[in-house]
N, C-alpha and C. Protein backbone atom coordinates (compact mmCIF):
# COMPACT_ATOMS: atom_id res chain seq x y z
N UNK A 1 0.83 -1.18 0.00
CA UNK A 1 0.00 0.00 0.00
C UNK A 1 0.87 1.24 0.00
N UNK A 2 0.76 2.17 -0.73
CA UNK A 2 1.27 3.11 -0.73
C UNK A 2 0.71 4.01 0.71
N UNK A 3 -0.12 4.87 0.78
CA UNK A 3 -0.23 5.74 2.27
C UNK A 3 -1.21 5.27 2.90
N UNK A 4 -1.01 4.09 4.27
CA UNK A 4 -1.47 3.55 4.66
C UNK A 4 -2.74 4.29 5.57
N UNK A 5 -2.20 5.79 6.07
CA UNK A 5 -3.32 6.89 6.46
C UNK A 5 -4.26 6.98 5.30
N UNK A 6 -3.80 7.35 4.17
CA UNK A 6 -4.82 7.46 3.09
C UNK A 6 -5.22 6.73 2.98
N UNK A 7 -4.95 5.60 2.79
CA UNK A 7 -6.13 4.91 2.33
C UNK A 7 -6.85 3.85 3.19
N UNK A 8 -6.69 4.03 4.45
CA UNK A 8 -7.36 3.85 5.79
C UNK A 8 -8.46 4.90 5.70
N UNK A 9 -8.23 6.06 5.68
CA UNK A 9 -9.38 7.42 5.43
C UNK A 9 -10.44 7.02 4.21
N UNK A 10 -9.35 6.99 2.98
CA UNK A 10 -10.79 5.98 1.55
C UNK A 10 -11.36 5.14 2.09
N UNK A 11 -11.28 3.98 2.43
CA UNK A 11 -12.11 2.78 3.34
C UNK A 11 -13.17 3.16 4.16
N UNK A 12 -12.51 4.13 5.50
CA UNK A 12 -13.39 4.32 6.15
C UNK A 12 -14.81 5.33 5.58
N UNK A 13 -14.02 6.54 4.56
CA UNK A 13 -15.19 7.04 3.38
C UNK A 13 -16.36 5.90 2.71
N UNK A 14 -15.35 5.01 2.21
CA UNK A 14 -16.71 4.22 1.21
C UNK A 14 -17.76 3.23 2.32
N UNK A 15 -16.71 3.10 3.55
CA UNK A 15 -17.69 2.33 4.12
C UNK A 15 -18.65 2.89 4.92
N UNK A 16 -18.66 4.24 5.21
CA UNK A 16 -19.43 4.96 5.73
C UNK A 16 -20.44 5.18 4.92
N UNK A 17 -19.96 5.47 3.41
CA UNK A 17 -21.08 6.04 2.35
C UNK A 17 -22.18 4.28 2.05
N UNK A 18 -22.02 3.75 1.97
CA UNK A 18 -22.02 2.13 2.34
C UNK A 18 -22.88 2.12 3.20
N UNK A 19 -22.80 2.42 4.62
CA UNK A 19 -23.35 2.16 5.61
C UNK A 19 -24.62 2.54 5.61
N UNK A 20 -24.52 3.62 4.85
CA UNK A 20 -25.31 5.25 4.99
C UNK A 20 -26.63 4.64 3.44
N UNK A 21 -26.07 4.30 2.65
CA UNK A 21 -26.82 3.71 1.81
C UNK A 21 -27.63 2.49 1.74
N UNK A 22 -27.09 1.54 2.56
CA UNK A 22 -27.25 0.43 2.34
C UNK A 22 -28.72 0.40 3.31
N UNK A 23 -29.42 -1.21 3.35
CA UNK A 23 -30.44 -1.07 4.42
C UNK A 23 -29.84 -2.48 4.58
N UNK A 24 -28.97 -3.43 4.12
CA UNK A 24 -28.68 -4.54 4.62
C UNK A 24 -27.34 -4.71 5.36
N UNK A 25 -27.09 -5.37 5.98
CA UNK A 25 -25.84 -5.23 6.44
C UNK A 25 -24.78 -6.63 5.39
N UNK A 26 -23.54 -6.88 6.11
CA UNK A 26 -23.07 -7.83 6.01
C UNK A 26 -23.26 -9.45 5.64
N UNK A 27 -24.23 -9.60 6.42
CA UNK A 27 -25.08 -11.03 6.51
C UNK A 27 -25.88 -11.31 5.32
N UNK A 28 -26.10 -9.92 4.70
CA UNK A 28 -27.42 -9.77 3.05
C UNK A 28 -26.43 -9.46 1.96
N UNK A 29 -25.34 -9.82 2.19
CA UNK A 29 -24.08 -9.46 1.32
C UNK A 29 -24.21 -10.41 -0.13
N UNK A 30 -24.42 -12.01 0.68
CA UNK A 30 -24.32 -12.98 -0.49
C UNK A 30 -25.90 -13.58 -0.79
N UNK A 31 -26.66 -12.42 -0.40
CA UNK A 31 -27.90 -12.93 -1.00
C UNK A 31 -28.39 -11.73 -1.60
N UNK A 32 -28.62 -12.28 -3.05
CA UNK A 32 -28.85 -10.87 -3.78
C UNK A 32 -30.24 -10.51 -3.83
N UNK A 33 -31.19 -10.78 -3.14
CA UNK A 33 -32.28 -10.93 -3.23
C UNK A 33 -32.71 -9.74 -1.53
N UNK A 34 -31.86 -9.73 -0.82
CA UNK A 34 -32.08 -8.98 0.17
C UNK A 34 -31.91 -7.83 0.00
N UNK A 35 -33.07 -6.85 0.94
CA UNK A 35 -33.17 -5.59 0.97
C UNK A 35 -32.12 -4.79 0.68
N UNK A 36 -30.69 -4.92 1.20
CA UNK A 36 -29.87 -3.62 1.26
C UNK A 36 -29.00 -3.86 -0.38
N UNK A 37 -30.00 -5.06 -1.47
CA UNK A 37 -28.84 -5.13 -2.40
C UNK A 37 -28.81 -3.90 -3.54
N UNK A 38 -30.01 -3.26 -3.49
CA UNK A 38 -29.80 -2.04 -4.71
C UNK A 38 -29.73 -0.55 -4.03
N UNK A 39 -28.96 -0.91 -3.21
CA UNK A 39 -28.44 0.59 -2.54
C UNK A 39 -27.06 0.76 -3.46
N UNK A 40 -26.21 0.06 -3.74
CA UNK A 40 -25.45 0.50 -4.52
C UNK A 40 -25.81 1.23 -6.05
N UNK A 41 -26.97 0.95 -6.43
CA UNK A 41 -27.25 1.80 -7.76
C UNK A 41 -28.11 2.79 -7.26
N UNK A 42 -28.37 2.89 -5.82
CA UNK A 42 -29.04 5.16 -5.76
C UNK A 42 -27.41 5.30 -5.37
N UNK A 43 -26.54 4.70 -4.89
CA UNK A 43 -25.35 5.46 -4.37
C UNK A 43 -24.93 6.59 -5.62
N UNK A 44 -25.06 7.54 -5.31
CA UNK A 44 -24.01 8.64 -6.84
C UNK A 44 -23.26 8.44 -7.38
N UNK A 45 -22.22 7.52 -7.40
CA UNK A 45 -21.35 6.65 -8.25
C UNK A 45 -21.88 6.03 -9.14
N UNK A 46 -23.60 5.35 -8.81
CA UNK A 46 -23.31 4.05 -8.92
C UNK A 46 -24.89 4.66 -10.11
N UNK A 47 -25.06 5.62 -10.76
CA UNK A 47 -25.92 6.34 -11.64
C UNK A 47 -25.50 5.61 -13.05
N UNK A 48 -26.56 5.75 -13.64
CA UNK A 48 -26.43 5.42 -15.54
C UNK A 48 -25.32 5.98 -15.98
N UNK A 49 -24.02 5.01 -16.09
CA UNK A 49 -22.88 6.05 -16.12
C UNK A 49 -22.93 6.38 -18.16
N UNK A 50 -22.76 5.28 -19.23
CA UNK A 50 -22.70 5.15 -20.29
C UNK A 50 -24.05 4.21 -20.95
N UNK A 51 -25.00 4.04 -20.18
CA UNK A 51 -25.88 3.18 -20.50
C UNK A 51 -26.62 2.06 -19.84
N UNK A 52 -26.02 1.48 -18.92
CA UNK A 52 -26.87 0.89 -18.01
C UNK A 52 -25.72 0.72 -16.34
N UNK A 53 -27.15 1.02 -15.54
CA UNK A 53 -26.82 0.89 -14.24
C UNK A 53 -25.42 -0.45 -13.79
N UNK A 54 -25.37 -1.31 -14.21
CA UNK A 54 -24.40 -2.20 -13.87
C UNK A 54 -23.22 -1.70 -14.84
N UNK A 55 -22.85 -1.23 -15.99
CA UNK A 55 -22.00 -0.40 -16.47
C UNK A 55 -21.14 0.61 -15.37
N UNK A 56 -21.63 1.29 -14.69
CA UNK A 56 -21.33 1.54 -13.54
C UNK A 56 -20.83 0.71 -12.46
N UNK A 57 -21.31 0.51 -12.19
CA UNK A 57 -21.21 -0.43 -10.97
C UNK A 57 -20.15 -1.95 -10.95
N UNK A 58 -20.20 -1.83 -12.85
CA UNK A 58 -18.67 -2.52 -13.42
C UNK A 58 -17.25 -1.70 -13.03
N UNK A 59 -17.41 -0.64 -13.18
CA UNK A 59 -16.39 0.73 -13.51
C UNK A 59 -16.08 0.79 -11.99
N UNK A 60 -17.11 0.78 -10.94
CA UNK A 60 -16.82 0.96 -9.24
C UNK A 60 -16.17 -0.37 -8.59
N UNK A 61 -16.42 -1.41 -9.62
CA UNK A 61 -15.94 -2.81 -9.04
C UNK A 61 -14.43 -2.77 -9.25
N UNK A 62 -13.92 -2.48 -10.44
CA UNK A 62 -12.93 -2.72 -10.68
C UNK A 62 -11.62 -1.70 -9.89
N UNK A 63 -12.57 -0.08 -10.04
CA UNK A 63 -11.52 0.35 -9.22
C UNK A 63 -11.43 0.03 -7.70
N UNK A 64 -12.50 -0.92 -7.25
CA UNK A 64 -12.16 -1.56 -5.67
C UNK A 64 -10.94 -2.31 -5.85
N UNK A 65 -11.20 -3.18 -6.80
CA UNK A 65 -10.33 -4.48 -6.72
C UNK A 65 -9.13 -4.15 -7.05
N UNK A 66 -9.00 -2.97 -7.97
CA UNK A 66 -7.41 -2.50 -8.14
C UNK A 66 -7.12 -2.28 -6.81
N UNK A 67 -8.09 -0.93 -5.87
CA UNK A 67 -7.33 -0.56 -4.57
C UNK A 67 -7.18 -1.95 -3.65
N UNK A 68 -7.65 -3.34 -3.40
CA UNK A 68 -8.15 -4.28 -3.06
C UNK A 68 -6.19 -5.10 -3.07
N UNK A 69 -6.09 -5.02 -4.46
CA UNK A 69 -4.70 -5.39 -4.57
C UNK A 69 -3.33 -5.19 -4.11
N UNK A 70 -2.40 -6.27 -4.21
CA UNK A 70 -1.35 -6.76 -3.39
C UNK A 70 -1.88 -6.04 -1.44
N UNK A 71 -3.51 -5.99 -0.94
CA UNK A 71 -3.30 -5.78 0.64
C UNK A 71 -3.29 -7.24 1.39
N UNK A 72 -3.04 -7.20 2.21
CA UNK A 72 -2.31 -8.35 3.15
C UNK A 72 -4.01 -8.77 3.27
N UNK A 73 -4.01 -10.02 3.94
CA UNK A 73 -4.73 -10.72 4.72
C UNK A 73 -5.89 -9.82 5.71
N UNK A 74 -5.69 -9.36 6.87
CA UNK A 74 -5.97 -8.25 7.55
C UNK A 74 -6.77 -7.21 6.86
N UNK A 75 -6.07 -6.34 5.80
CA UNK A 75 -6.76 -5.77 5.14
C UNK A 75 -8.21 -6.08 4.48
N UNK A 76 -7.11 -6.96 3.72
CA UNK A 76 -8.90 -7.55 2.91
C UNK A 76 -10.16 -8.26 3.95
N UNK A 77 -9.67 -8.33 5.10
CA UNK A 77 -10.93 -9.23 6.17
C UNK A 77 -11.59 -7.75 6.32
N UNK A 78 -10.91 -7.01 6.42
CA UNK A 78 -12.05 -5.34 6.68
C UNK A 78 -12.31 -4.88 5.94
N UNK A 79 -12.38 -5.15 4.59
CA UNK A 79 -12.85 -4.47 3.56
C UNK A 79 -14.21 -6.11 2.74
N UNK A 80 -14.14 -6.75 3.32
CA UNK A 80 -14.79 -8.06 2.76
C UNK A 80 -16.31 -7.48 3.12
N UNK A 81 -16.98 -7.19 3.83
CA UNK A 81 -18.39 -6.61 3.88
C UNK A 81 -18.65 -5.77 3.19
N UNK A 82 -17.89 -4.81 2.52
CA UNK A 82 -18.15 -3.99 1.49
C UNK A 82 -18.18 -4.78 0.25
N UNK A 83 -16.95 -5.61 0.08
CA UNK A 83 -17.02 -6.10 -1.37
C UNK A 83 -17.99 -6.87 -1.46
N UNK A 84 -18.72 -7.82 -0.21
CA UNK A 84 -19.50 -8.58 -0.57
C UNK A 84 -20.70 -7.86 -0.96
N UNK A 85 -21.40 -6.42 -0.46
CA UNK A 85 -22.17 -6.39 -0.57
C UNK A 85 -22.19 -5.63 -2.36
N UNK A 86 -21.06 -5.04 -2.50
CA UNK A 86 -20.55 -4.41 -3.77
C UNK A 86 -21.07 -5.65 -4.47
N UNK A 87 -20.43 -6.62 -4.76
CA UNK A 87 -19.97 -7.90 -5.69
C UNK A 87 -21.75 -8.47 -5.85
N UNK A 88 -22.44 -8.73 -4.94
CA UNK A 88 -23.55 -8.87 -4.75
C UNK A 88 -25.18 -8.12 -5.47
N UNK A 89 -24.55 -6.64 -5.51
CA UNK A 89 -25.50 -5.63 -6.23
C UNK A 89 -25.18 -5.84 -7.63
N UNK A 90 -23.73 -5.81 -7.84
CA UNK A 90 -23.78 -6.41 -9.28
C UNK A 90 -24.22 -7.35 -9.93
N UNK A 91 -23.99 -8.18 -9.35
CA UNK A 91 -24.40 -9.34 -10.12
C UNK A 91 -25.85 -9.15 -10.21
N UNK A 92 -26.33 -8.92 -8.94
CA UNK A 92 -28.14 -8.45 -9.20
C UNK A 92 -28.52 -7.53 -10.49
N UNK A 93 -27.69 -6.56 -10.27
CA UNK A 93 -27.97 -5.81 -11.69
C UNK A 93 -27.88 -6.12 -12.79
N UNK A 94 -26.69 -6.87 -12.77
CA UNK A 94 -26.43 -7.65 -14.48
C UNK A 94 -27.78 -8.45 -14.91
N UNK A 95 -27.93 -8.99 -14.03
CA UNK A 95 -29.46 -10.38 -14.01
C UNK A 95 -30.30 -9.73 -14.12
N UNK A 96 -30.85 -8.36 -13.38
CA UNK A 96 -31.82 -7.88 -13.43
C UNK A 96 -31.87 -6.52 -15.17
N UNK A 97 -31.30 -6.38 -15.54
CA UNK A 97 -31.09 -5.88 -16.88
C UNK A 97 -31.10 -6.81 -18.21
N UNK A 98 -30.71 -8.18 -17.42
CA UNK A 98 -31.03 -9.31 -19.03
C UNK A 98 -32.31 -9.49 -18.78
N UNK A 99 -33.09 -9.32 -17.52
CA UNK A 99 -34.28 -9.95 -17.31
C UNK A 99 -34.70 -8.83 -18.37
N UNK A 100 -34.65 -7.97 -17.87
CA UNK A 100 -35.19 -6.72 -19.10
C UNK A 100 -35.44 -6.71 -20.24
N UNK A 101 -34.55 -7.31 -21.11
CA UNK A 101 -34.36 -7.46 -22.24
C UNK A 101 -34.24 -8.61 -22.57
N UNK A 102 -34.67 -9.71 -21.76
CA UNK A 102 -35.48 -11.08 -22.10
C UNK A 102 -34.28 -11.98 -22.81
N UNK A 103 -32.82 -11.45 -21.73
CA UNK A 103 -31.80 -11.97 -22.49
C UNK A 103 -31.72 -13.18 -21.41
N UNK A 104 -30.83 -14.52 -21.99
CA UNK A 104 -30.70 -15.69 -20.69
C UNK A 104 -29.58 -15.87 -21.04
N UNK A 105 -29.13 -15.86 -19.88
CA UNK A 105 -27.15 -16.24 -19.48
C UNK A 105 -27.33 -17.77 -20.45
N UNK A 106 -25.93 -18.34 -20.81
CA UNK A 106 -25.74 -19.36 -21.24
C UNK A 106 -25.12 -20.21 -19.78
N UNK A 107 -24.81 -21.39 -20.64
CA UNK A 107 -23.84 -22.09 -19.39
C UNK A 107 -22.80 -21.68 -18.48
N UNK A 108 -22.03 -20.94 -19.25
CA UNK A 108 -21.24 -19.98 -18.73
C UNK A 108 -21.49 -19.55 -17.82
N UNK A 109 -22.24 -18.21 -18.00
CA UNK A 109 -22.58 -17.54 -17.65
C UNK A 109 -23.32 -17.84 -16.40
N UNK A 110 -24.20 -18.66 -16.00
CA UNK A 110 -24.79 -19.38 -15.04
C UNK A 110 -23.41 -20.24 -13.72
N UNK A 111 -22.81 -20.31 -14.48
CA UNK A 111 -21.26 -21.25 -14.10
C UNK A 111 -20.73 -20.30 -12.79
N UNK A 112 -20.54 -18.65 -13.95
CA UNK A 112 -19.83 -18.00 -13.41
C UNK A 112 -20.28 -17.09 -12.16
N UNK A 113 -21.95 -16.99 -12.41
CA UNK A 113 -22.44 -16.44 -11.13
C UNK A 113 -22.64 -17.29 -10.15
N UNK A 114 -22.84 -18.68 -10.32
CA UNK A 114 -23.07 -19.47 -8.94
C UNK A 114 -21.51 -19.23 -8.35
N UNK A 115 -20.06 -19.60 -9.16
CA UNK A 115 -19.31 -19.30 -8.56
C UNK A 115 -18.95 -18.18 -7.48
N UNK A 116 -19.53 -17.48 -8.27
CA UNK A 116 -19.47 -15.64 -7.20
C UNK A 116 -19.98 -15.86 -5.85
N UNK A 117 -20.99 -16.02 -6.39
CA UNK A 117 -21.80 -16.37 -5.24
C UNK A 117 -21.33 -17.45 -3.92
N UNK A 118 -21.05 -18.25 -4.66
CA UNK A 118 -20.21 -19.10 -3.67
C UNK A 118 -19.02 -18.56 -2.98
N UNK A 119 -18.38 -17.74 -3.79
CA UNK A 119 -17.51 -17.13 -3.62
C UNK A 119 -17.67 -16.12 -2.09
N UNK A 120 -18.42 -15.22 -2.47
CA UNK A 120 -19.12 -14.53 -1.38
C UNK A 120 -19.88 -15.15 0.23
N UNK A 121 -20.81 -16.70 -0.13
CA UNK A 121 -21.04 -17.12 0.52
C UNK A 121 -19.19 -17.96 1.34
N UNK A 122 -18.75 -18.09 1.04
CA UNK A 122 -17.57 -18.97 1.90
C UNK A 122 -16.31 -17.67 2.28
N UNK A 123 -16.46 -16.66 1.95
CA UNK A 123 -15.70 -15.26 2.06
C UNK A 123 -15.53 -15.04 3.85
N UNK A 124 -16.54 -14.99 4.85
CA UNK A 124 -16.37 -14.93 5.74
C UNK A 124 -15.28 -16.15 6.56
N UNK A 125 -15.57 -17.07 6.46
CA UNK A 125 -14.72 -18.16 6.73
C UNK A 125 -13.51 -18.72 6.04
N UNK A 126 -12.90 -17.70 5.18
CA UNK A 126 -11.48 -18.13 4.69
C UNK A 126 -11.01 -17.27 5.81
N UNK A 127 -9.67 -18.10 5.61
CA UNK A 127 -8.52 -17.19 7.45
C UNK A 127 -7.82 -15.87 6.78
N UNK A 128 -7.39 -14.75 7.21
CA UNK A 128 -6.82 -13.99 6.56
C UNK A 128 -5.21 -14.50 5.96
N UNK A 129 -4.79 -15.34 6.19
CA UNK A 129 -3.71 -16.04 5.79
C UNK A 129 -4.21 -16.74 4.26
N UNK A 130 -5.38 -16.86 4.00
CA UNK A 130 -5.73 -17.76 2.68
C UNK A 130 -6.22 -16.87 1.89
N UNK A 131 -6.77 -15.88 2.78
CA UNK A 131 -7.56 -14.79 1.60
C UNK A 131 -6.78 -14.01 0.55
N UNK A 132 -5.49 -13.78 0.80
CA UNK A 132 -4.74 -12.94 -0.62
C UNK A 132 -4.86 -13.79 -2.18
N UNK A 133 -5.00 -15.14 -1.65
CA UNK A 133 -4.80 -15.98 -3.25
C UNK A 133 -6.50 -16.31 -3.20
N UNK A 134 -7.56 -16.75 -2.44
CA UNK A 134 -8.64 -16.69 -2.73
C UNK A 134 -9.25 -15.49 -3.76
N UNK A 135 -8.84 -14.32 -2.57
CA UNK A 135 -9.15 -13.28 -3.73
C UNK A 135 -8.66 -12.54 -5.26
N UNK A 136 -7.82 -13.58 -5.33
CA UNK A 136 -7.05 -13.25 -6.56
C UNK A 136 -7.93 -14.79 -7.59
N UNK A 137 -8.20 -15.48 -7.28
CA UNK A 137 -9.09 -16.51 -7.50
C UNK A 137 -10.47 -15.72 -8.11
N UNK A 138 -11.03 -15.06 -7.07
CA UNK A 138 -12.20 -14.67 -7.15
C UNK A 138 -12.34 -12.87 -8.15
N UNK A 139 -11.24 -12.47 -7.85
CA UNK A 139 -10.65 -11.19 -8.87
C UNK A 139 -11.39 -11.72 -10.47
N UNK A 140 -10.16 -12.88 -10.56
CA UNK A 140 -10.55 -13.37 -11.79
C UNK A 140 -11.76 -13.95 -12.48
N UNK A 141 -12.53 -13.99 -11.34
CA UNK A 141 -14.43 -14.81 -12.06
C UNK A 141 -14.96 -13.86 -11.99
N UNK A 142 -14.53 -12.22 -11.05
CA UNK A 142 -15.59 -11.38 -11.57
C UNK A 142 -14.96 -10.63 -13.14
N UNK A 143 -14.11 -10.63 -13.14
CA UNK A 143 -13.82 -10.18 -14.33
C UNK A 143 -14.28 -11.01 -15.23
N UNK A 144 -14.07 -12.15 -15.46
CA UNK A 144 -14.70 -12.80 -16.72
C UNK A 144 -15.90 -12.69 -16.19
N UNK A 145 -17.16 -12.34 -15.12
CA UNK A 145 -18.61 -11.90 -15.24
C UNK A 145 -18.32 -10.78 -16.11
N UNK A 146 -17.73 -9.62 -15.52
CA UNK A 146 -18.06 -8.13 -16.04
C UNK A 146 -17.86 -8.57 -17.86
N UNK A 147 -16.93 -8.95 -18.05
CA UNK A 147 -16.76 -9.29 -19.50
C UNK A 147 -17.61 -9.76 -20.36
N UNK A 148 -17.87 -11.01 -19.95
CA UNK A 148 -19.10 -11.88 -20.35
C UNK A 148 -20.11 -11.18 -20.72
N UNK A 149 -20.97 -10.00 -19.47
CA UNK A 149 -21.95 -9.27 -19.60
C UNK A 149 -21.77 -8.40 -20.35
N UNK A 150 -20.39 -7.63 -20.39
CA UNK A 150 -20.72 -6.70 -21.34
C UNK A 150 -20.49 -7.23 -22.83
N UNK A 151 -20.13 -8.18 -22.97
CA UNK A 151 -20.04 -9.05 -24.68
C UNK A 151 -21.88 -9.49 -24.95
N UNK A 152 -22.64 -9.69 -24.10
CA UNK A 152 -24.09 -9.87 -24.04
C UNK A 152 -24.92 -8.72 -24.42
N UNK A 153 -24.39 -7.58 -23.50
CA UNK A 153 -25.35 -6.67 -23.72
C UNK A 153 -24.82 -5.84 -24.48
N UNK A 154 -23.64 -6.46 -25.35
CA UNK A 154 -22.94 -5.63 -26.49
C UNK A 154 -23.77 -6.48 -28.02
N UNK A 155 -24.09 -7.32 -27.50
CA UNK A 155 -24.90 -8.29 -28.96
C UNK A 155 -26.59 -7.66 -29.31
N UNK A 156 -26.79 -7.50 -27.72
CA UNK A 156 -28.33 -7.08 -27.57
C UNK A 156 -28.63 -5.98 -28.04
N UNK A 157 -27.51 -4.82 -27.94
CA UNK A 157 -27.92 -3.58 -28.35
C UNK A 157 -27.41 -3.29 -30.21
């Protein structure tokens, strides 16, 4: 990490703005179906950035996971309730925008969100000693989601 004050201060910012938005806590993280999951799209970030709400909320994921990168163990255990609930709204959104447009994930695609999900559901119970390569594991399936989706809703439009 470069300024460990700084970006102790960003954290405690997003997780406040987080807190402040959300109506679910932690526990509604890996169920996308619970109340606090579309607080991330009223968050002001998280607006019609180029076309659809998860477009956004692609663009907010990734710059987590950049700041997310090379932090120790420790780190990432205090920042894991945010991402879950982050990682969680997305995927809701992606699903809830094909529903829209009467698009259906393929195999893949189905593959790659149960993984997440799983992902999220077993997140609390990795040790902070396992979590740097888990999440570099899990880095990589949301990116091939964000990808996937936007190659979908790049066919649709």
């Amino acid at each position: 990490m470069r300024d460990g004050h700084g970006h102790r201060r960003w954290l405690i910012a997003v997780l406040l703005a987080t807190a402040a938005c959300s109506g679910g806590g932690p526990k509604d993280a890996a169920r996308p179906d619970s109340a606090g999951s579309s607080a991330m799209a009223s968050m002001p970030g998280m607006a019609h950035t180029s076309g659809t709400a998860s477009e956004g909320m692609m663009t907010e994921m990734r710059a987590h996971m950049q700041g997310m990168a090379g932090a120790g163990g420790d780190s990432l255990r205090r920042m894991m309730p945010m991402h879950r609930q982050m990682a969680a709204n997305m995927v809701q959104q992606m699903e809830a925008e094909m529903r829209q447009m009467n698009m259906k994930g393929d195999s893949t695609w189905s593959a790659l969100t149960d993984s997440v999900r799983q992902d999220l559901t077993r997140m609390p119970d990795v040790t902070a000693q396992e979590l740097p390569g888990f999440m570099e594991v899990h880095r990589a399936r949301l990116q091939r989601l964000m990808q996937q989706h936007g190659a979908m809703m790049g066919k649709a439009h």
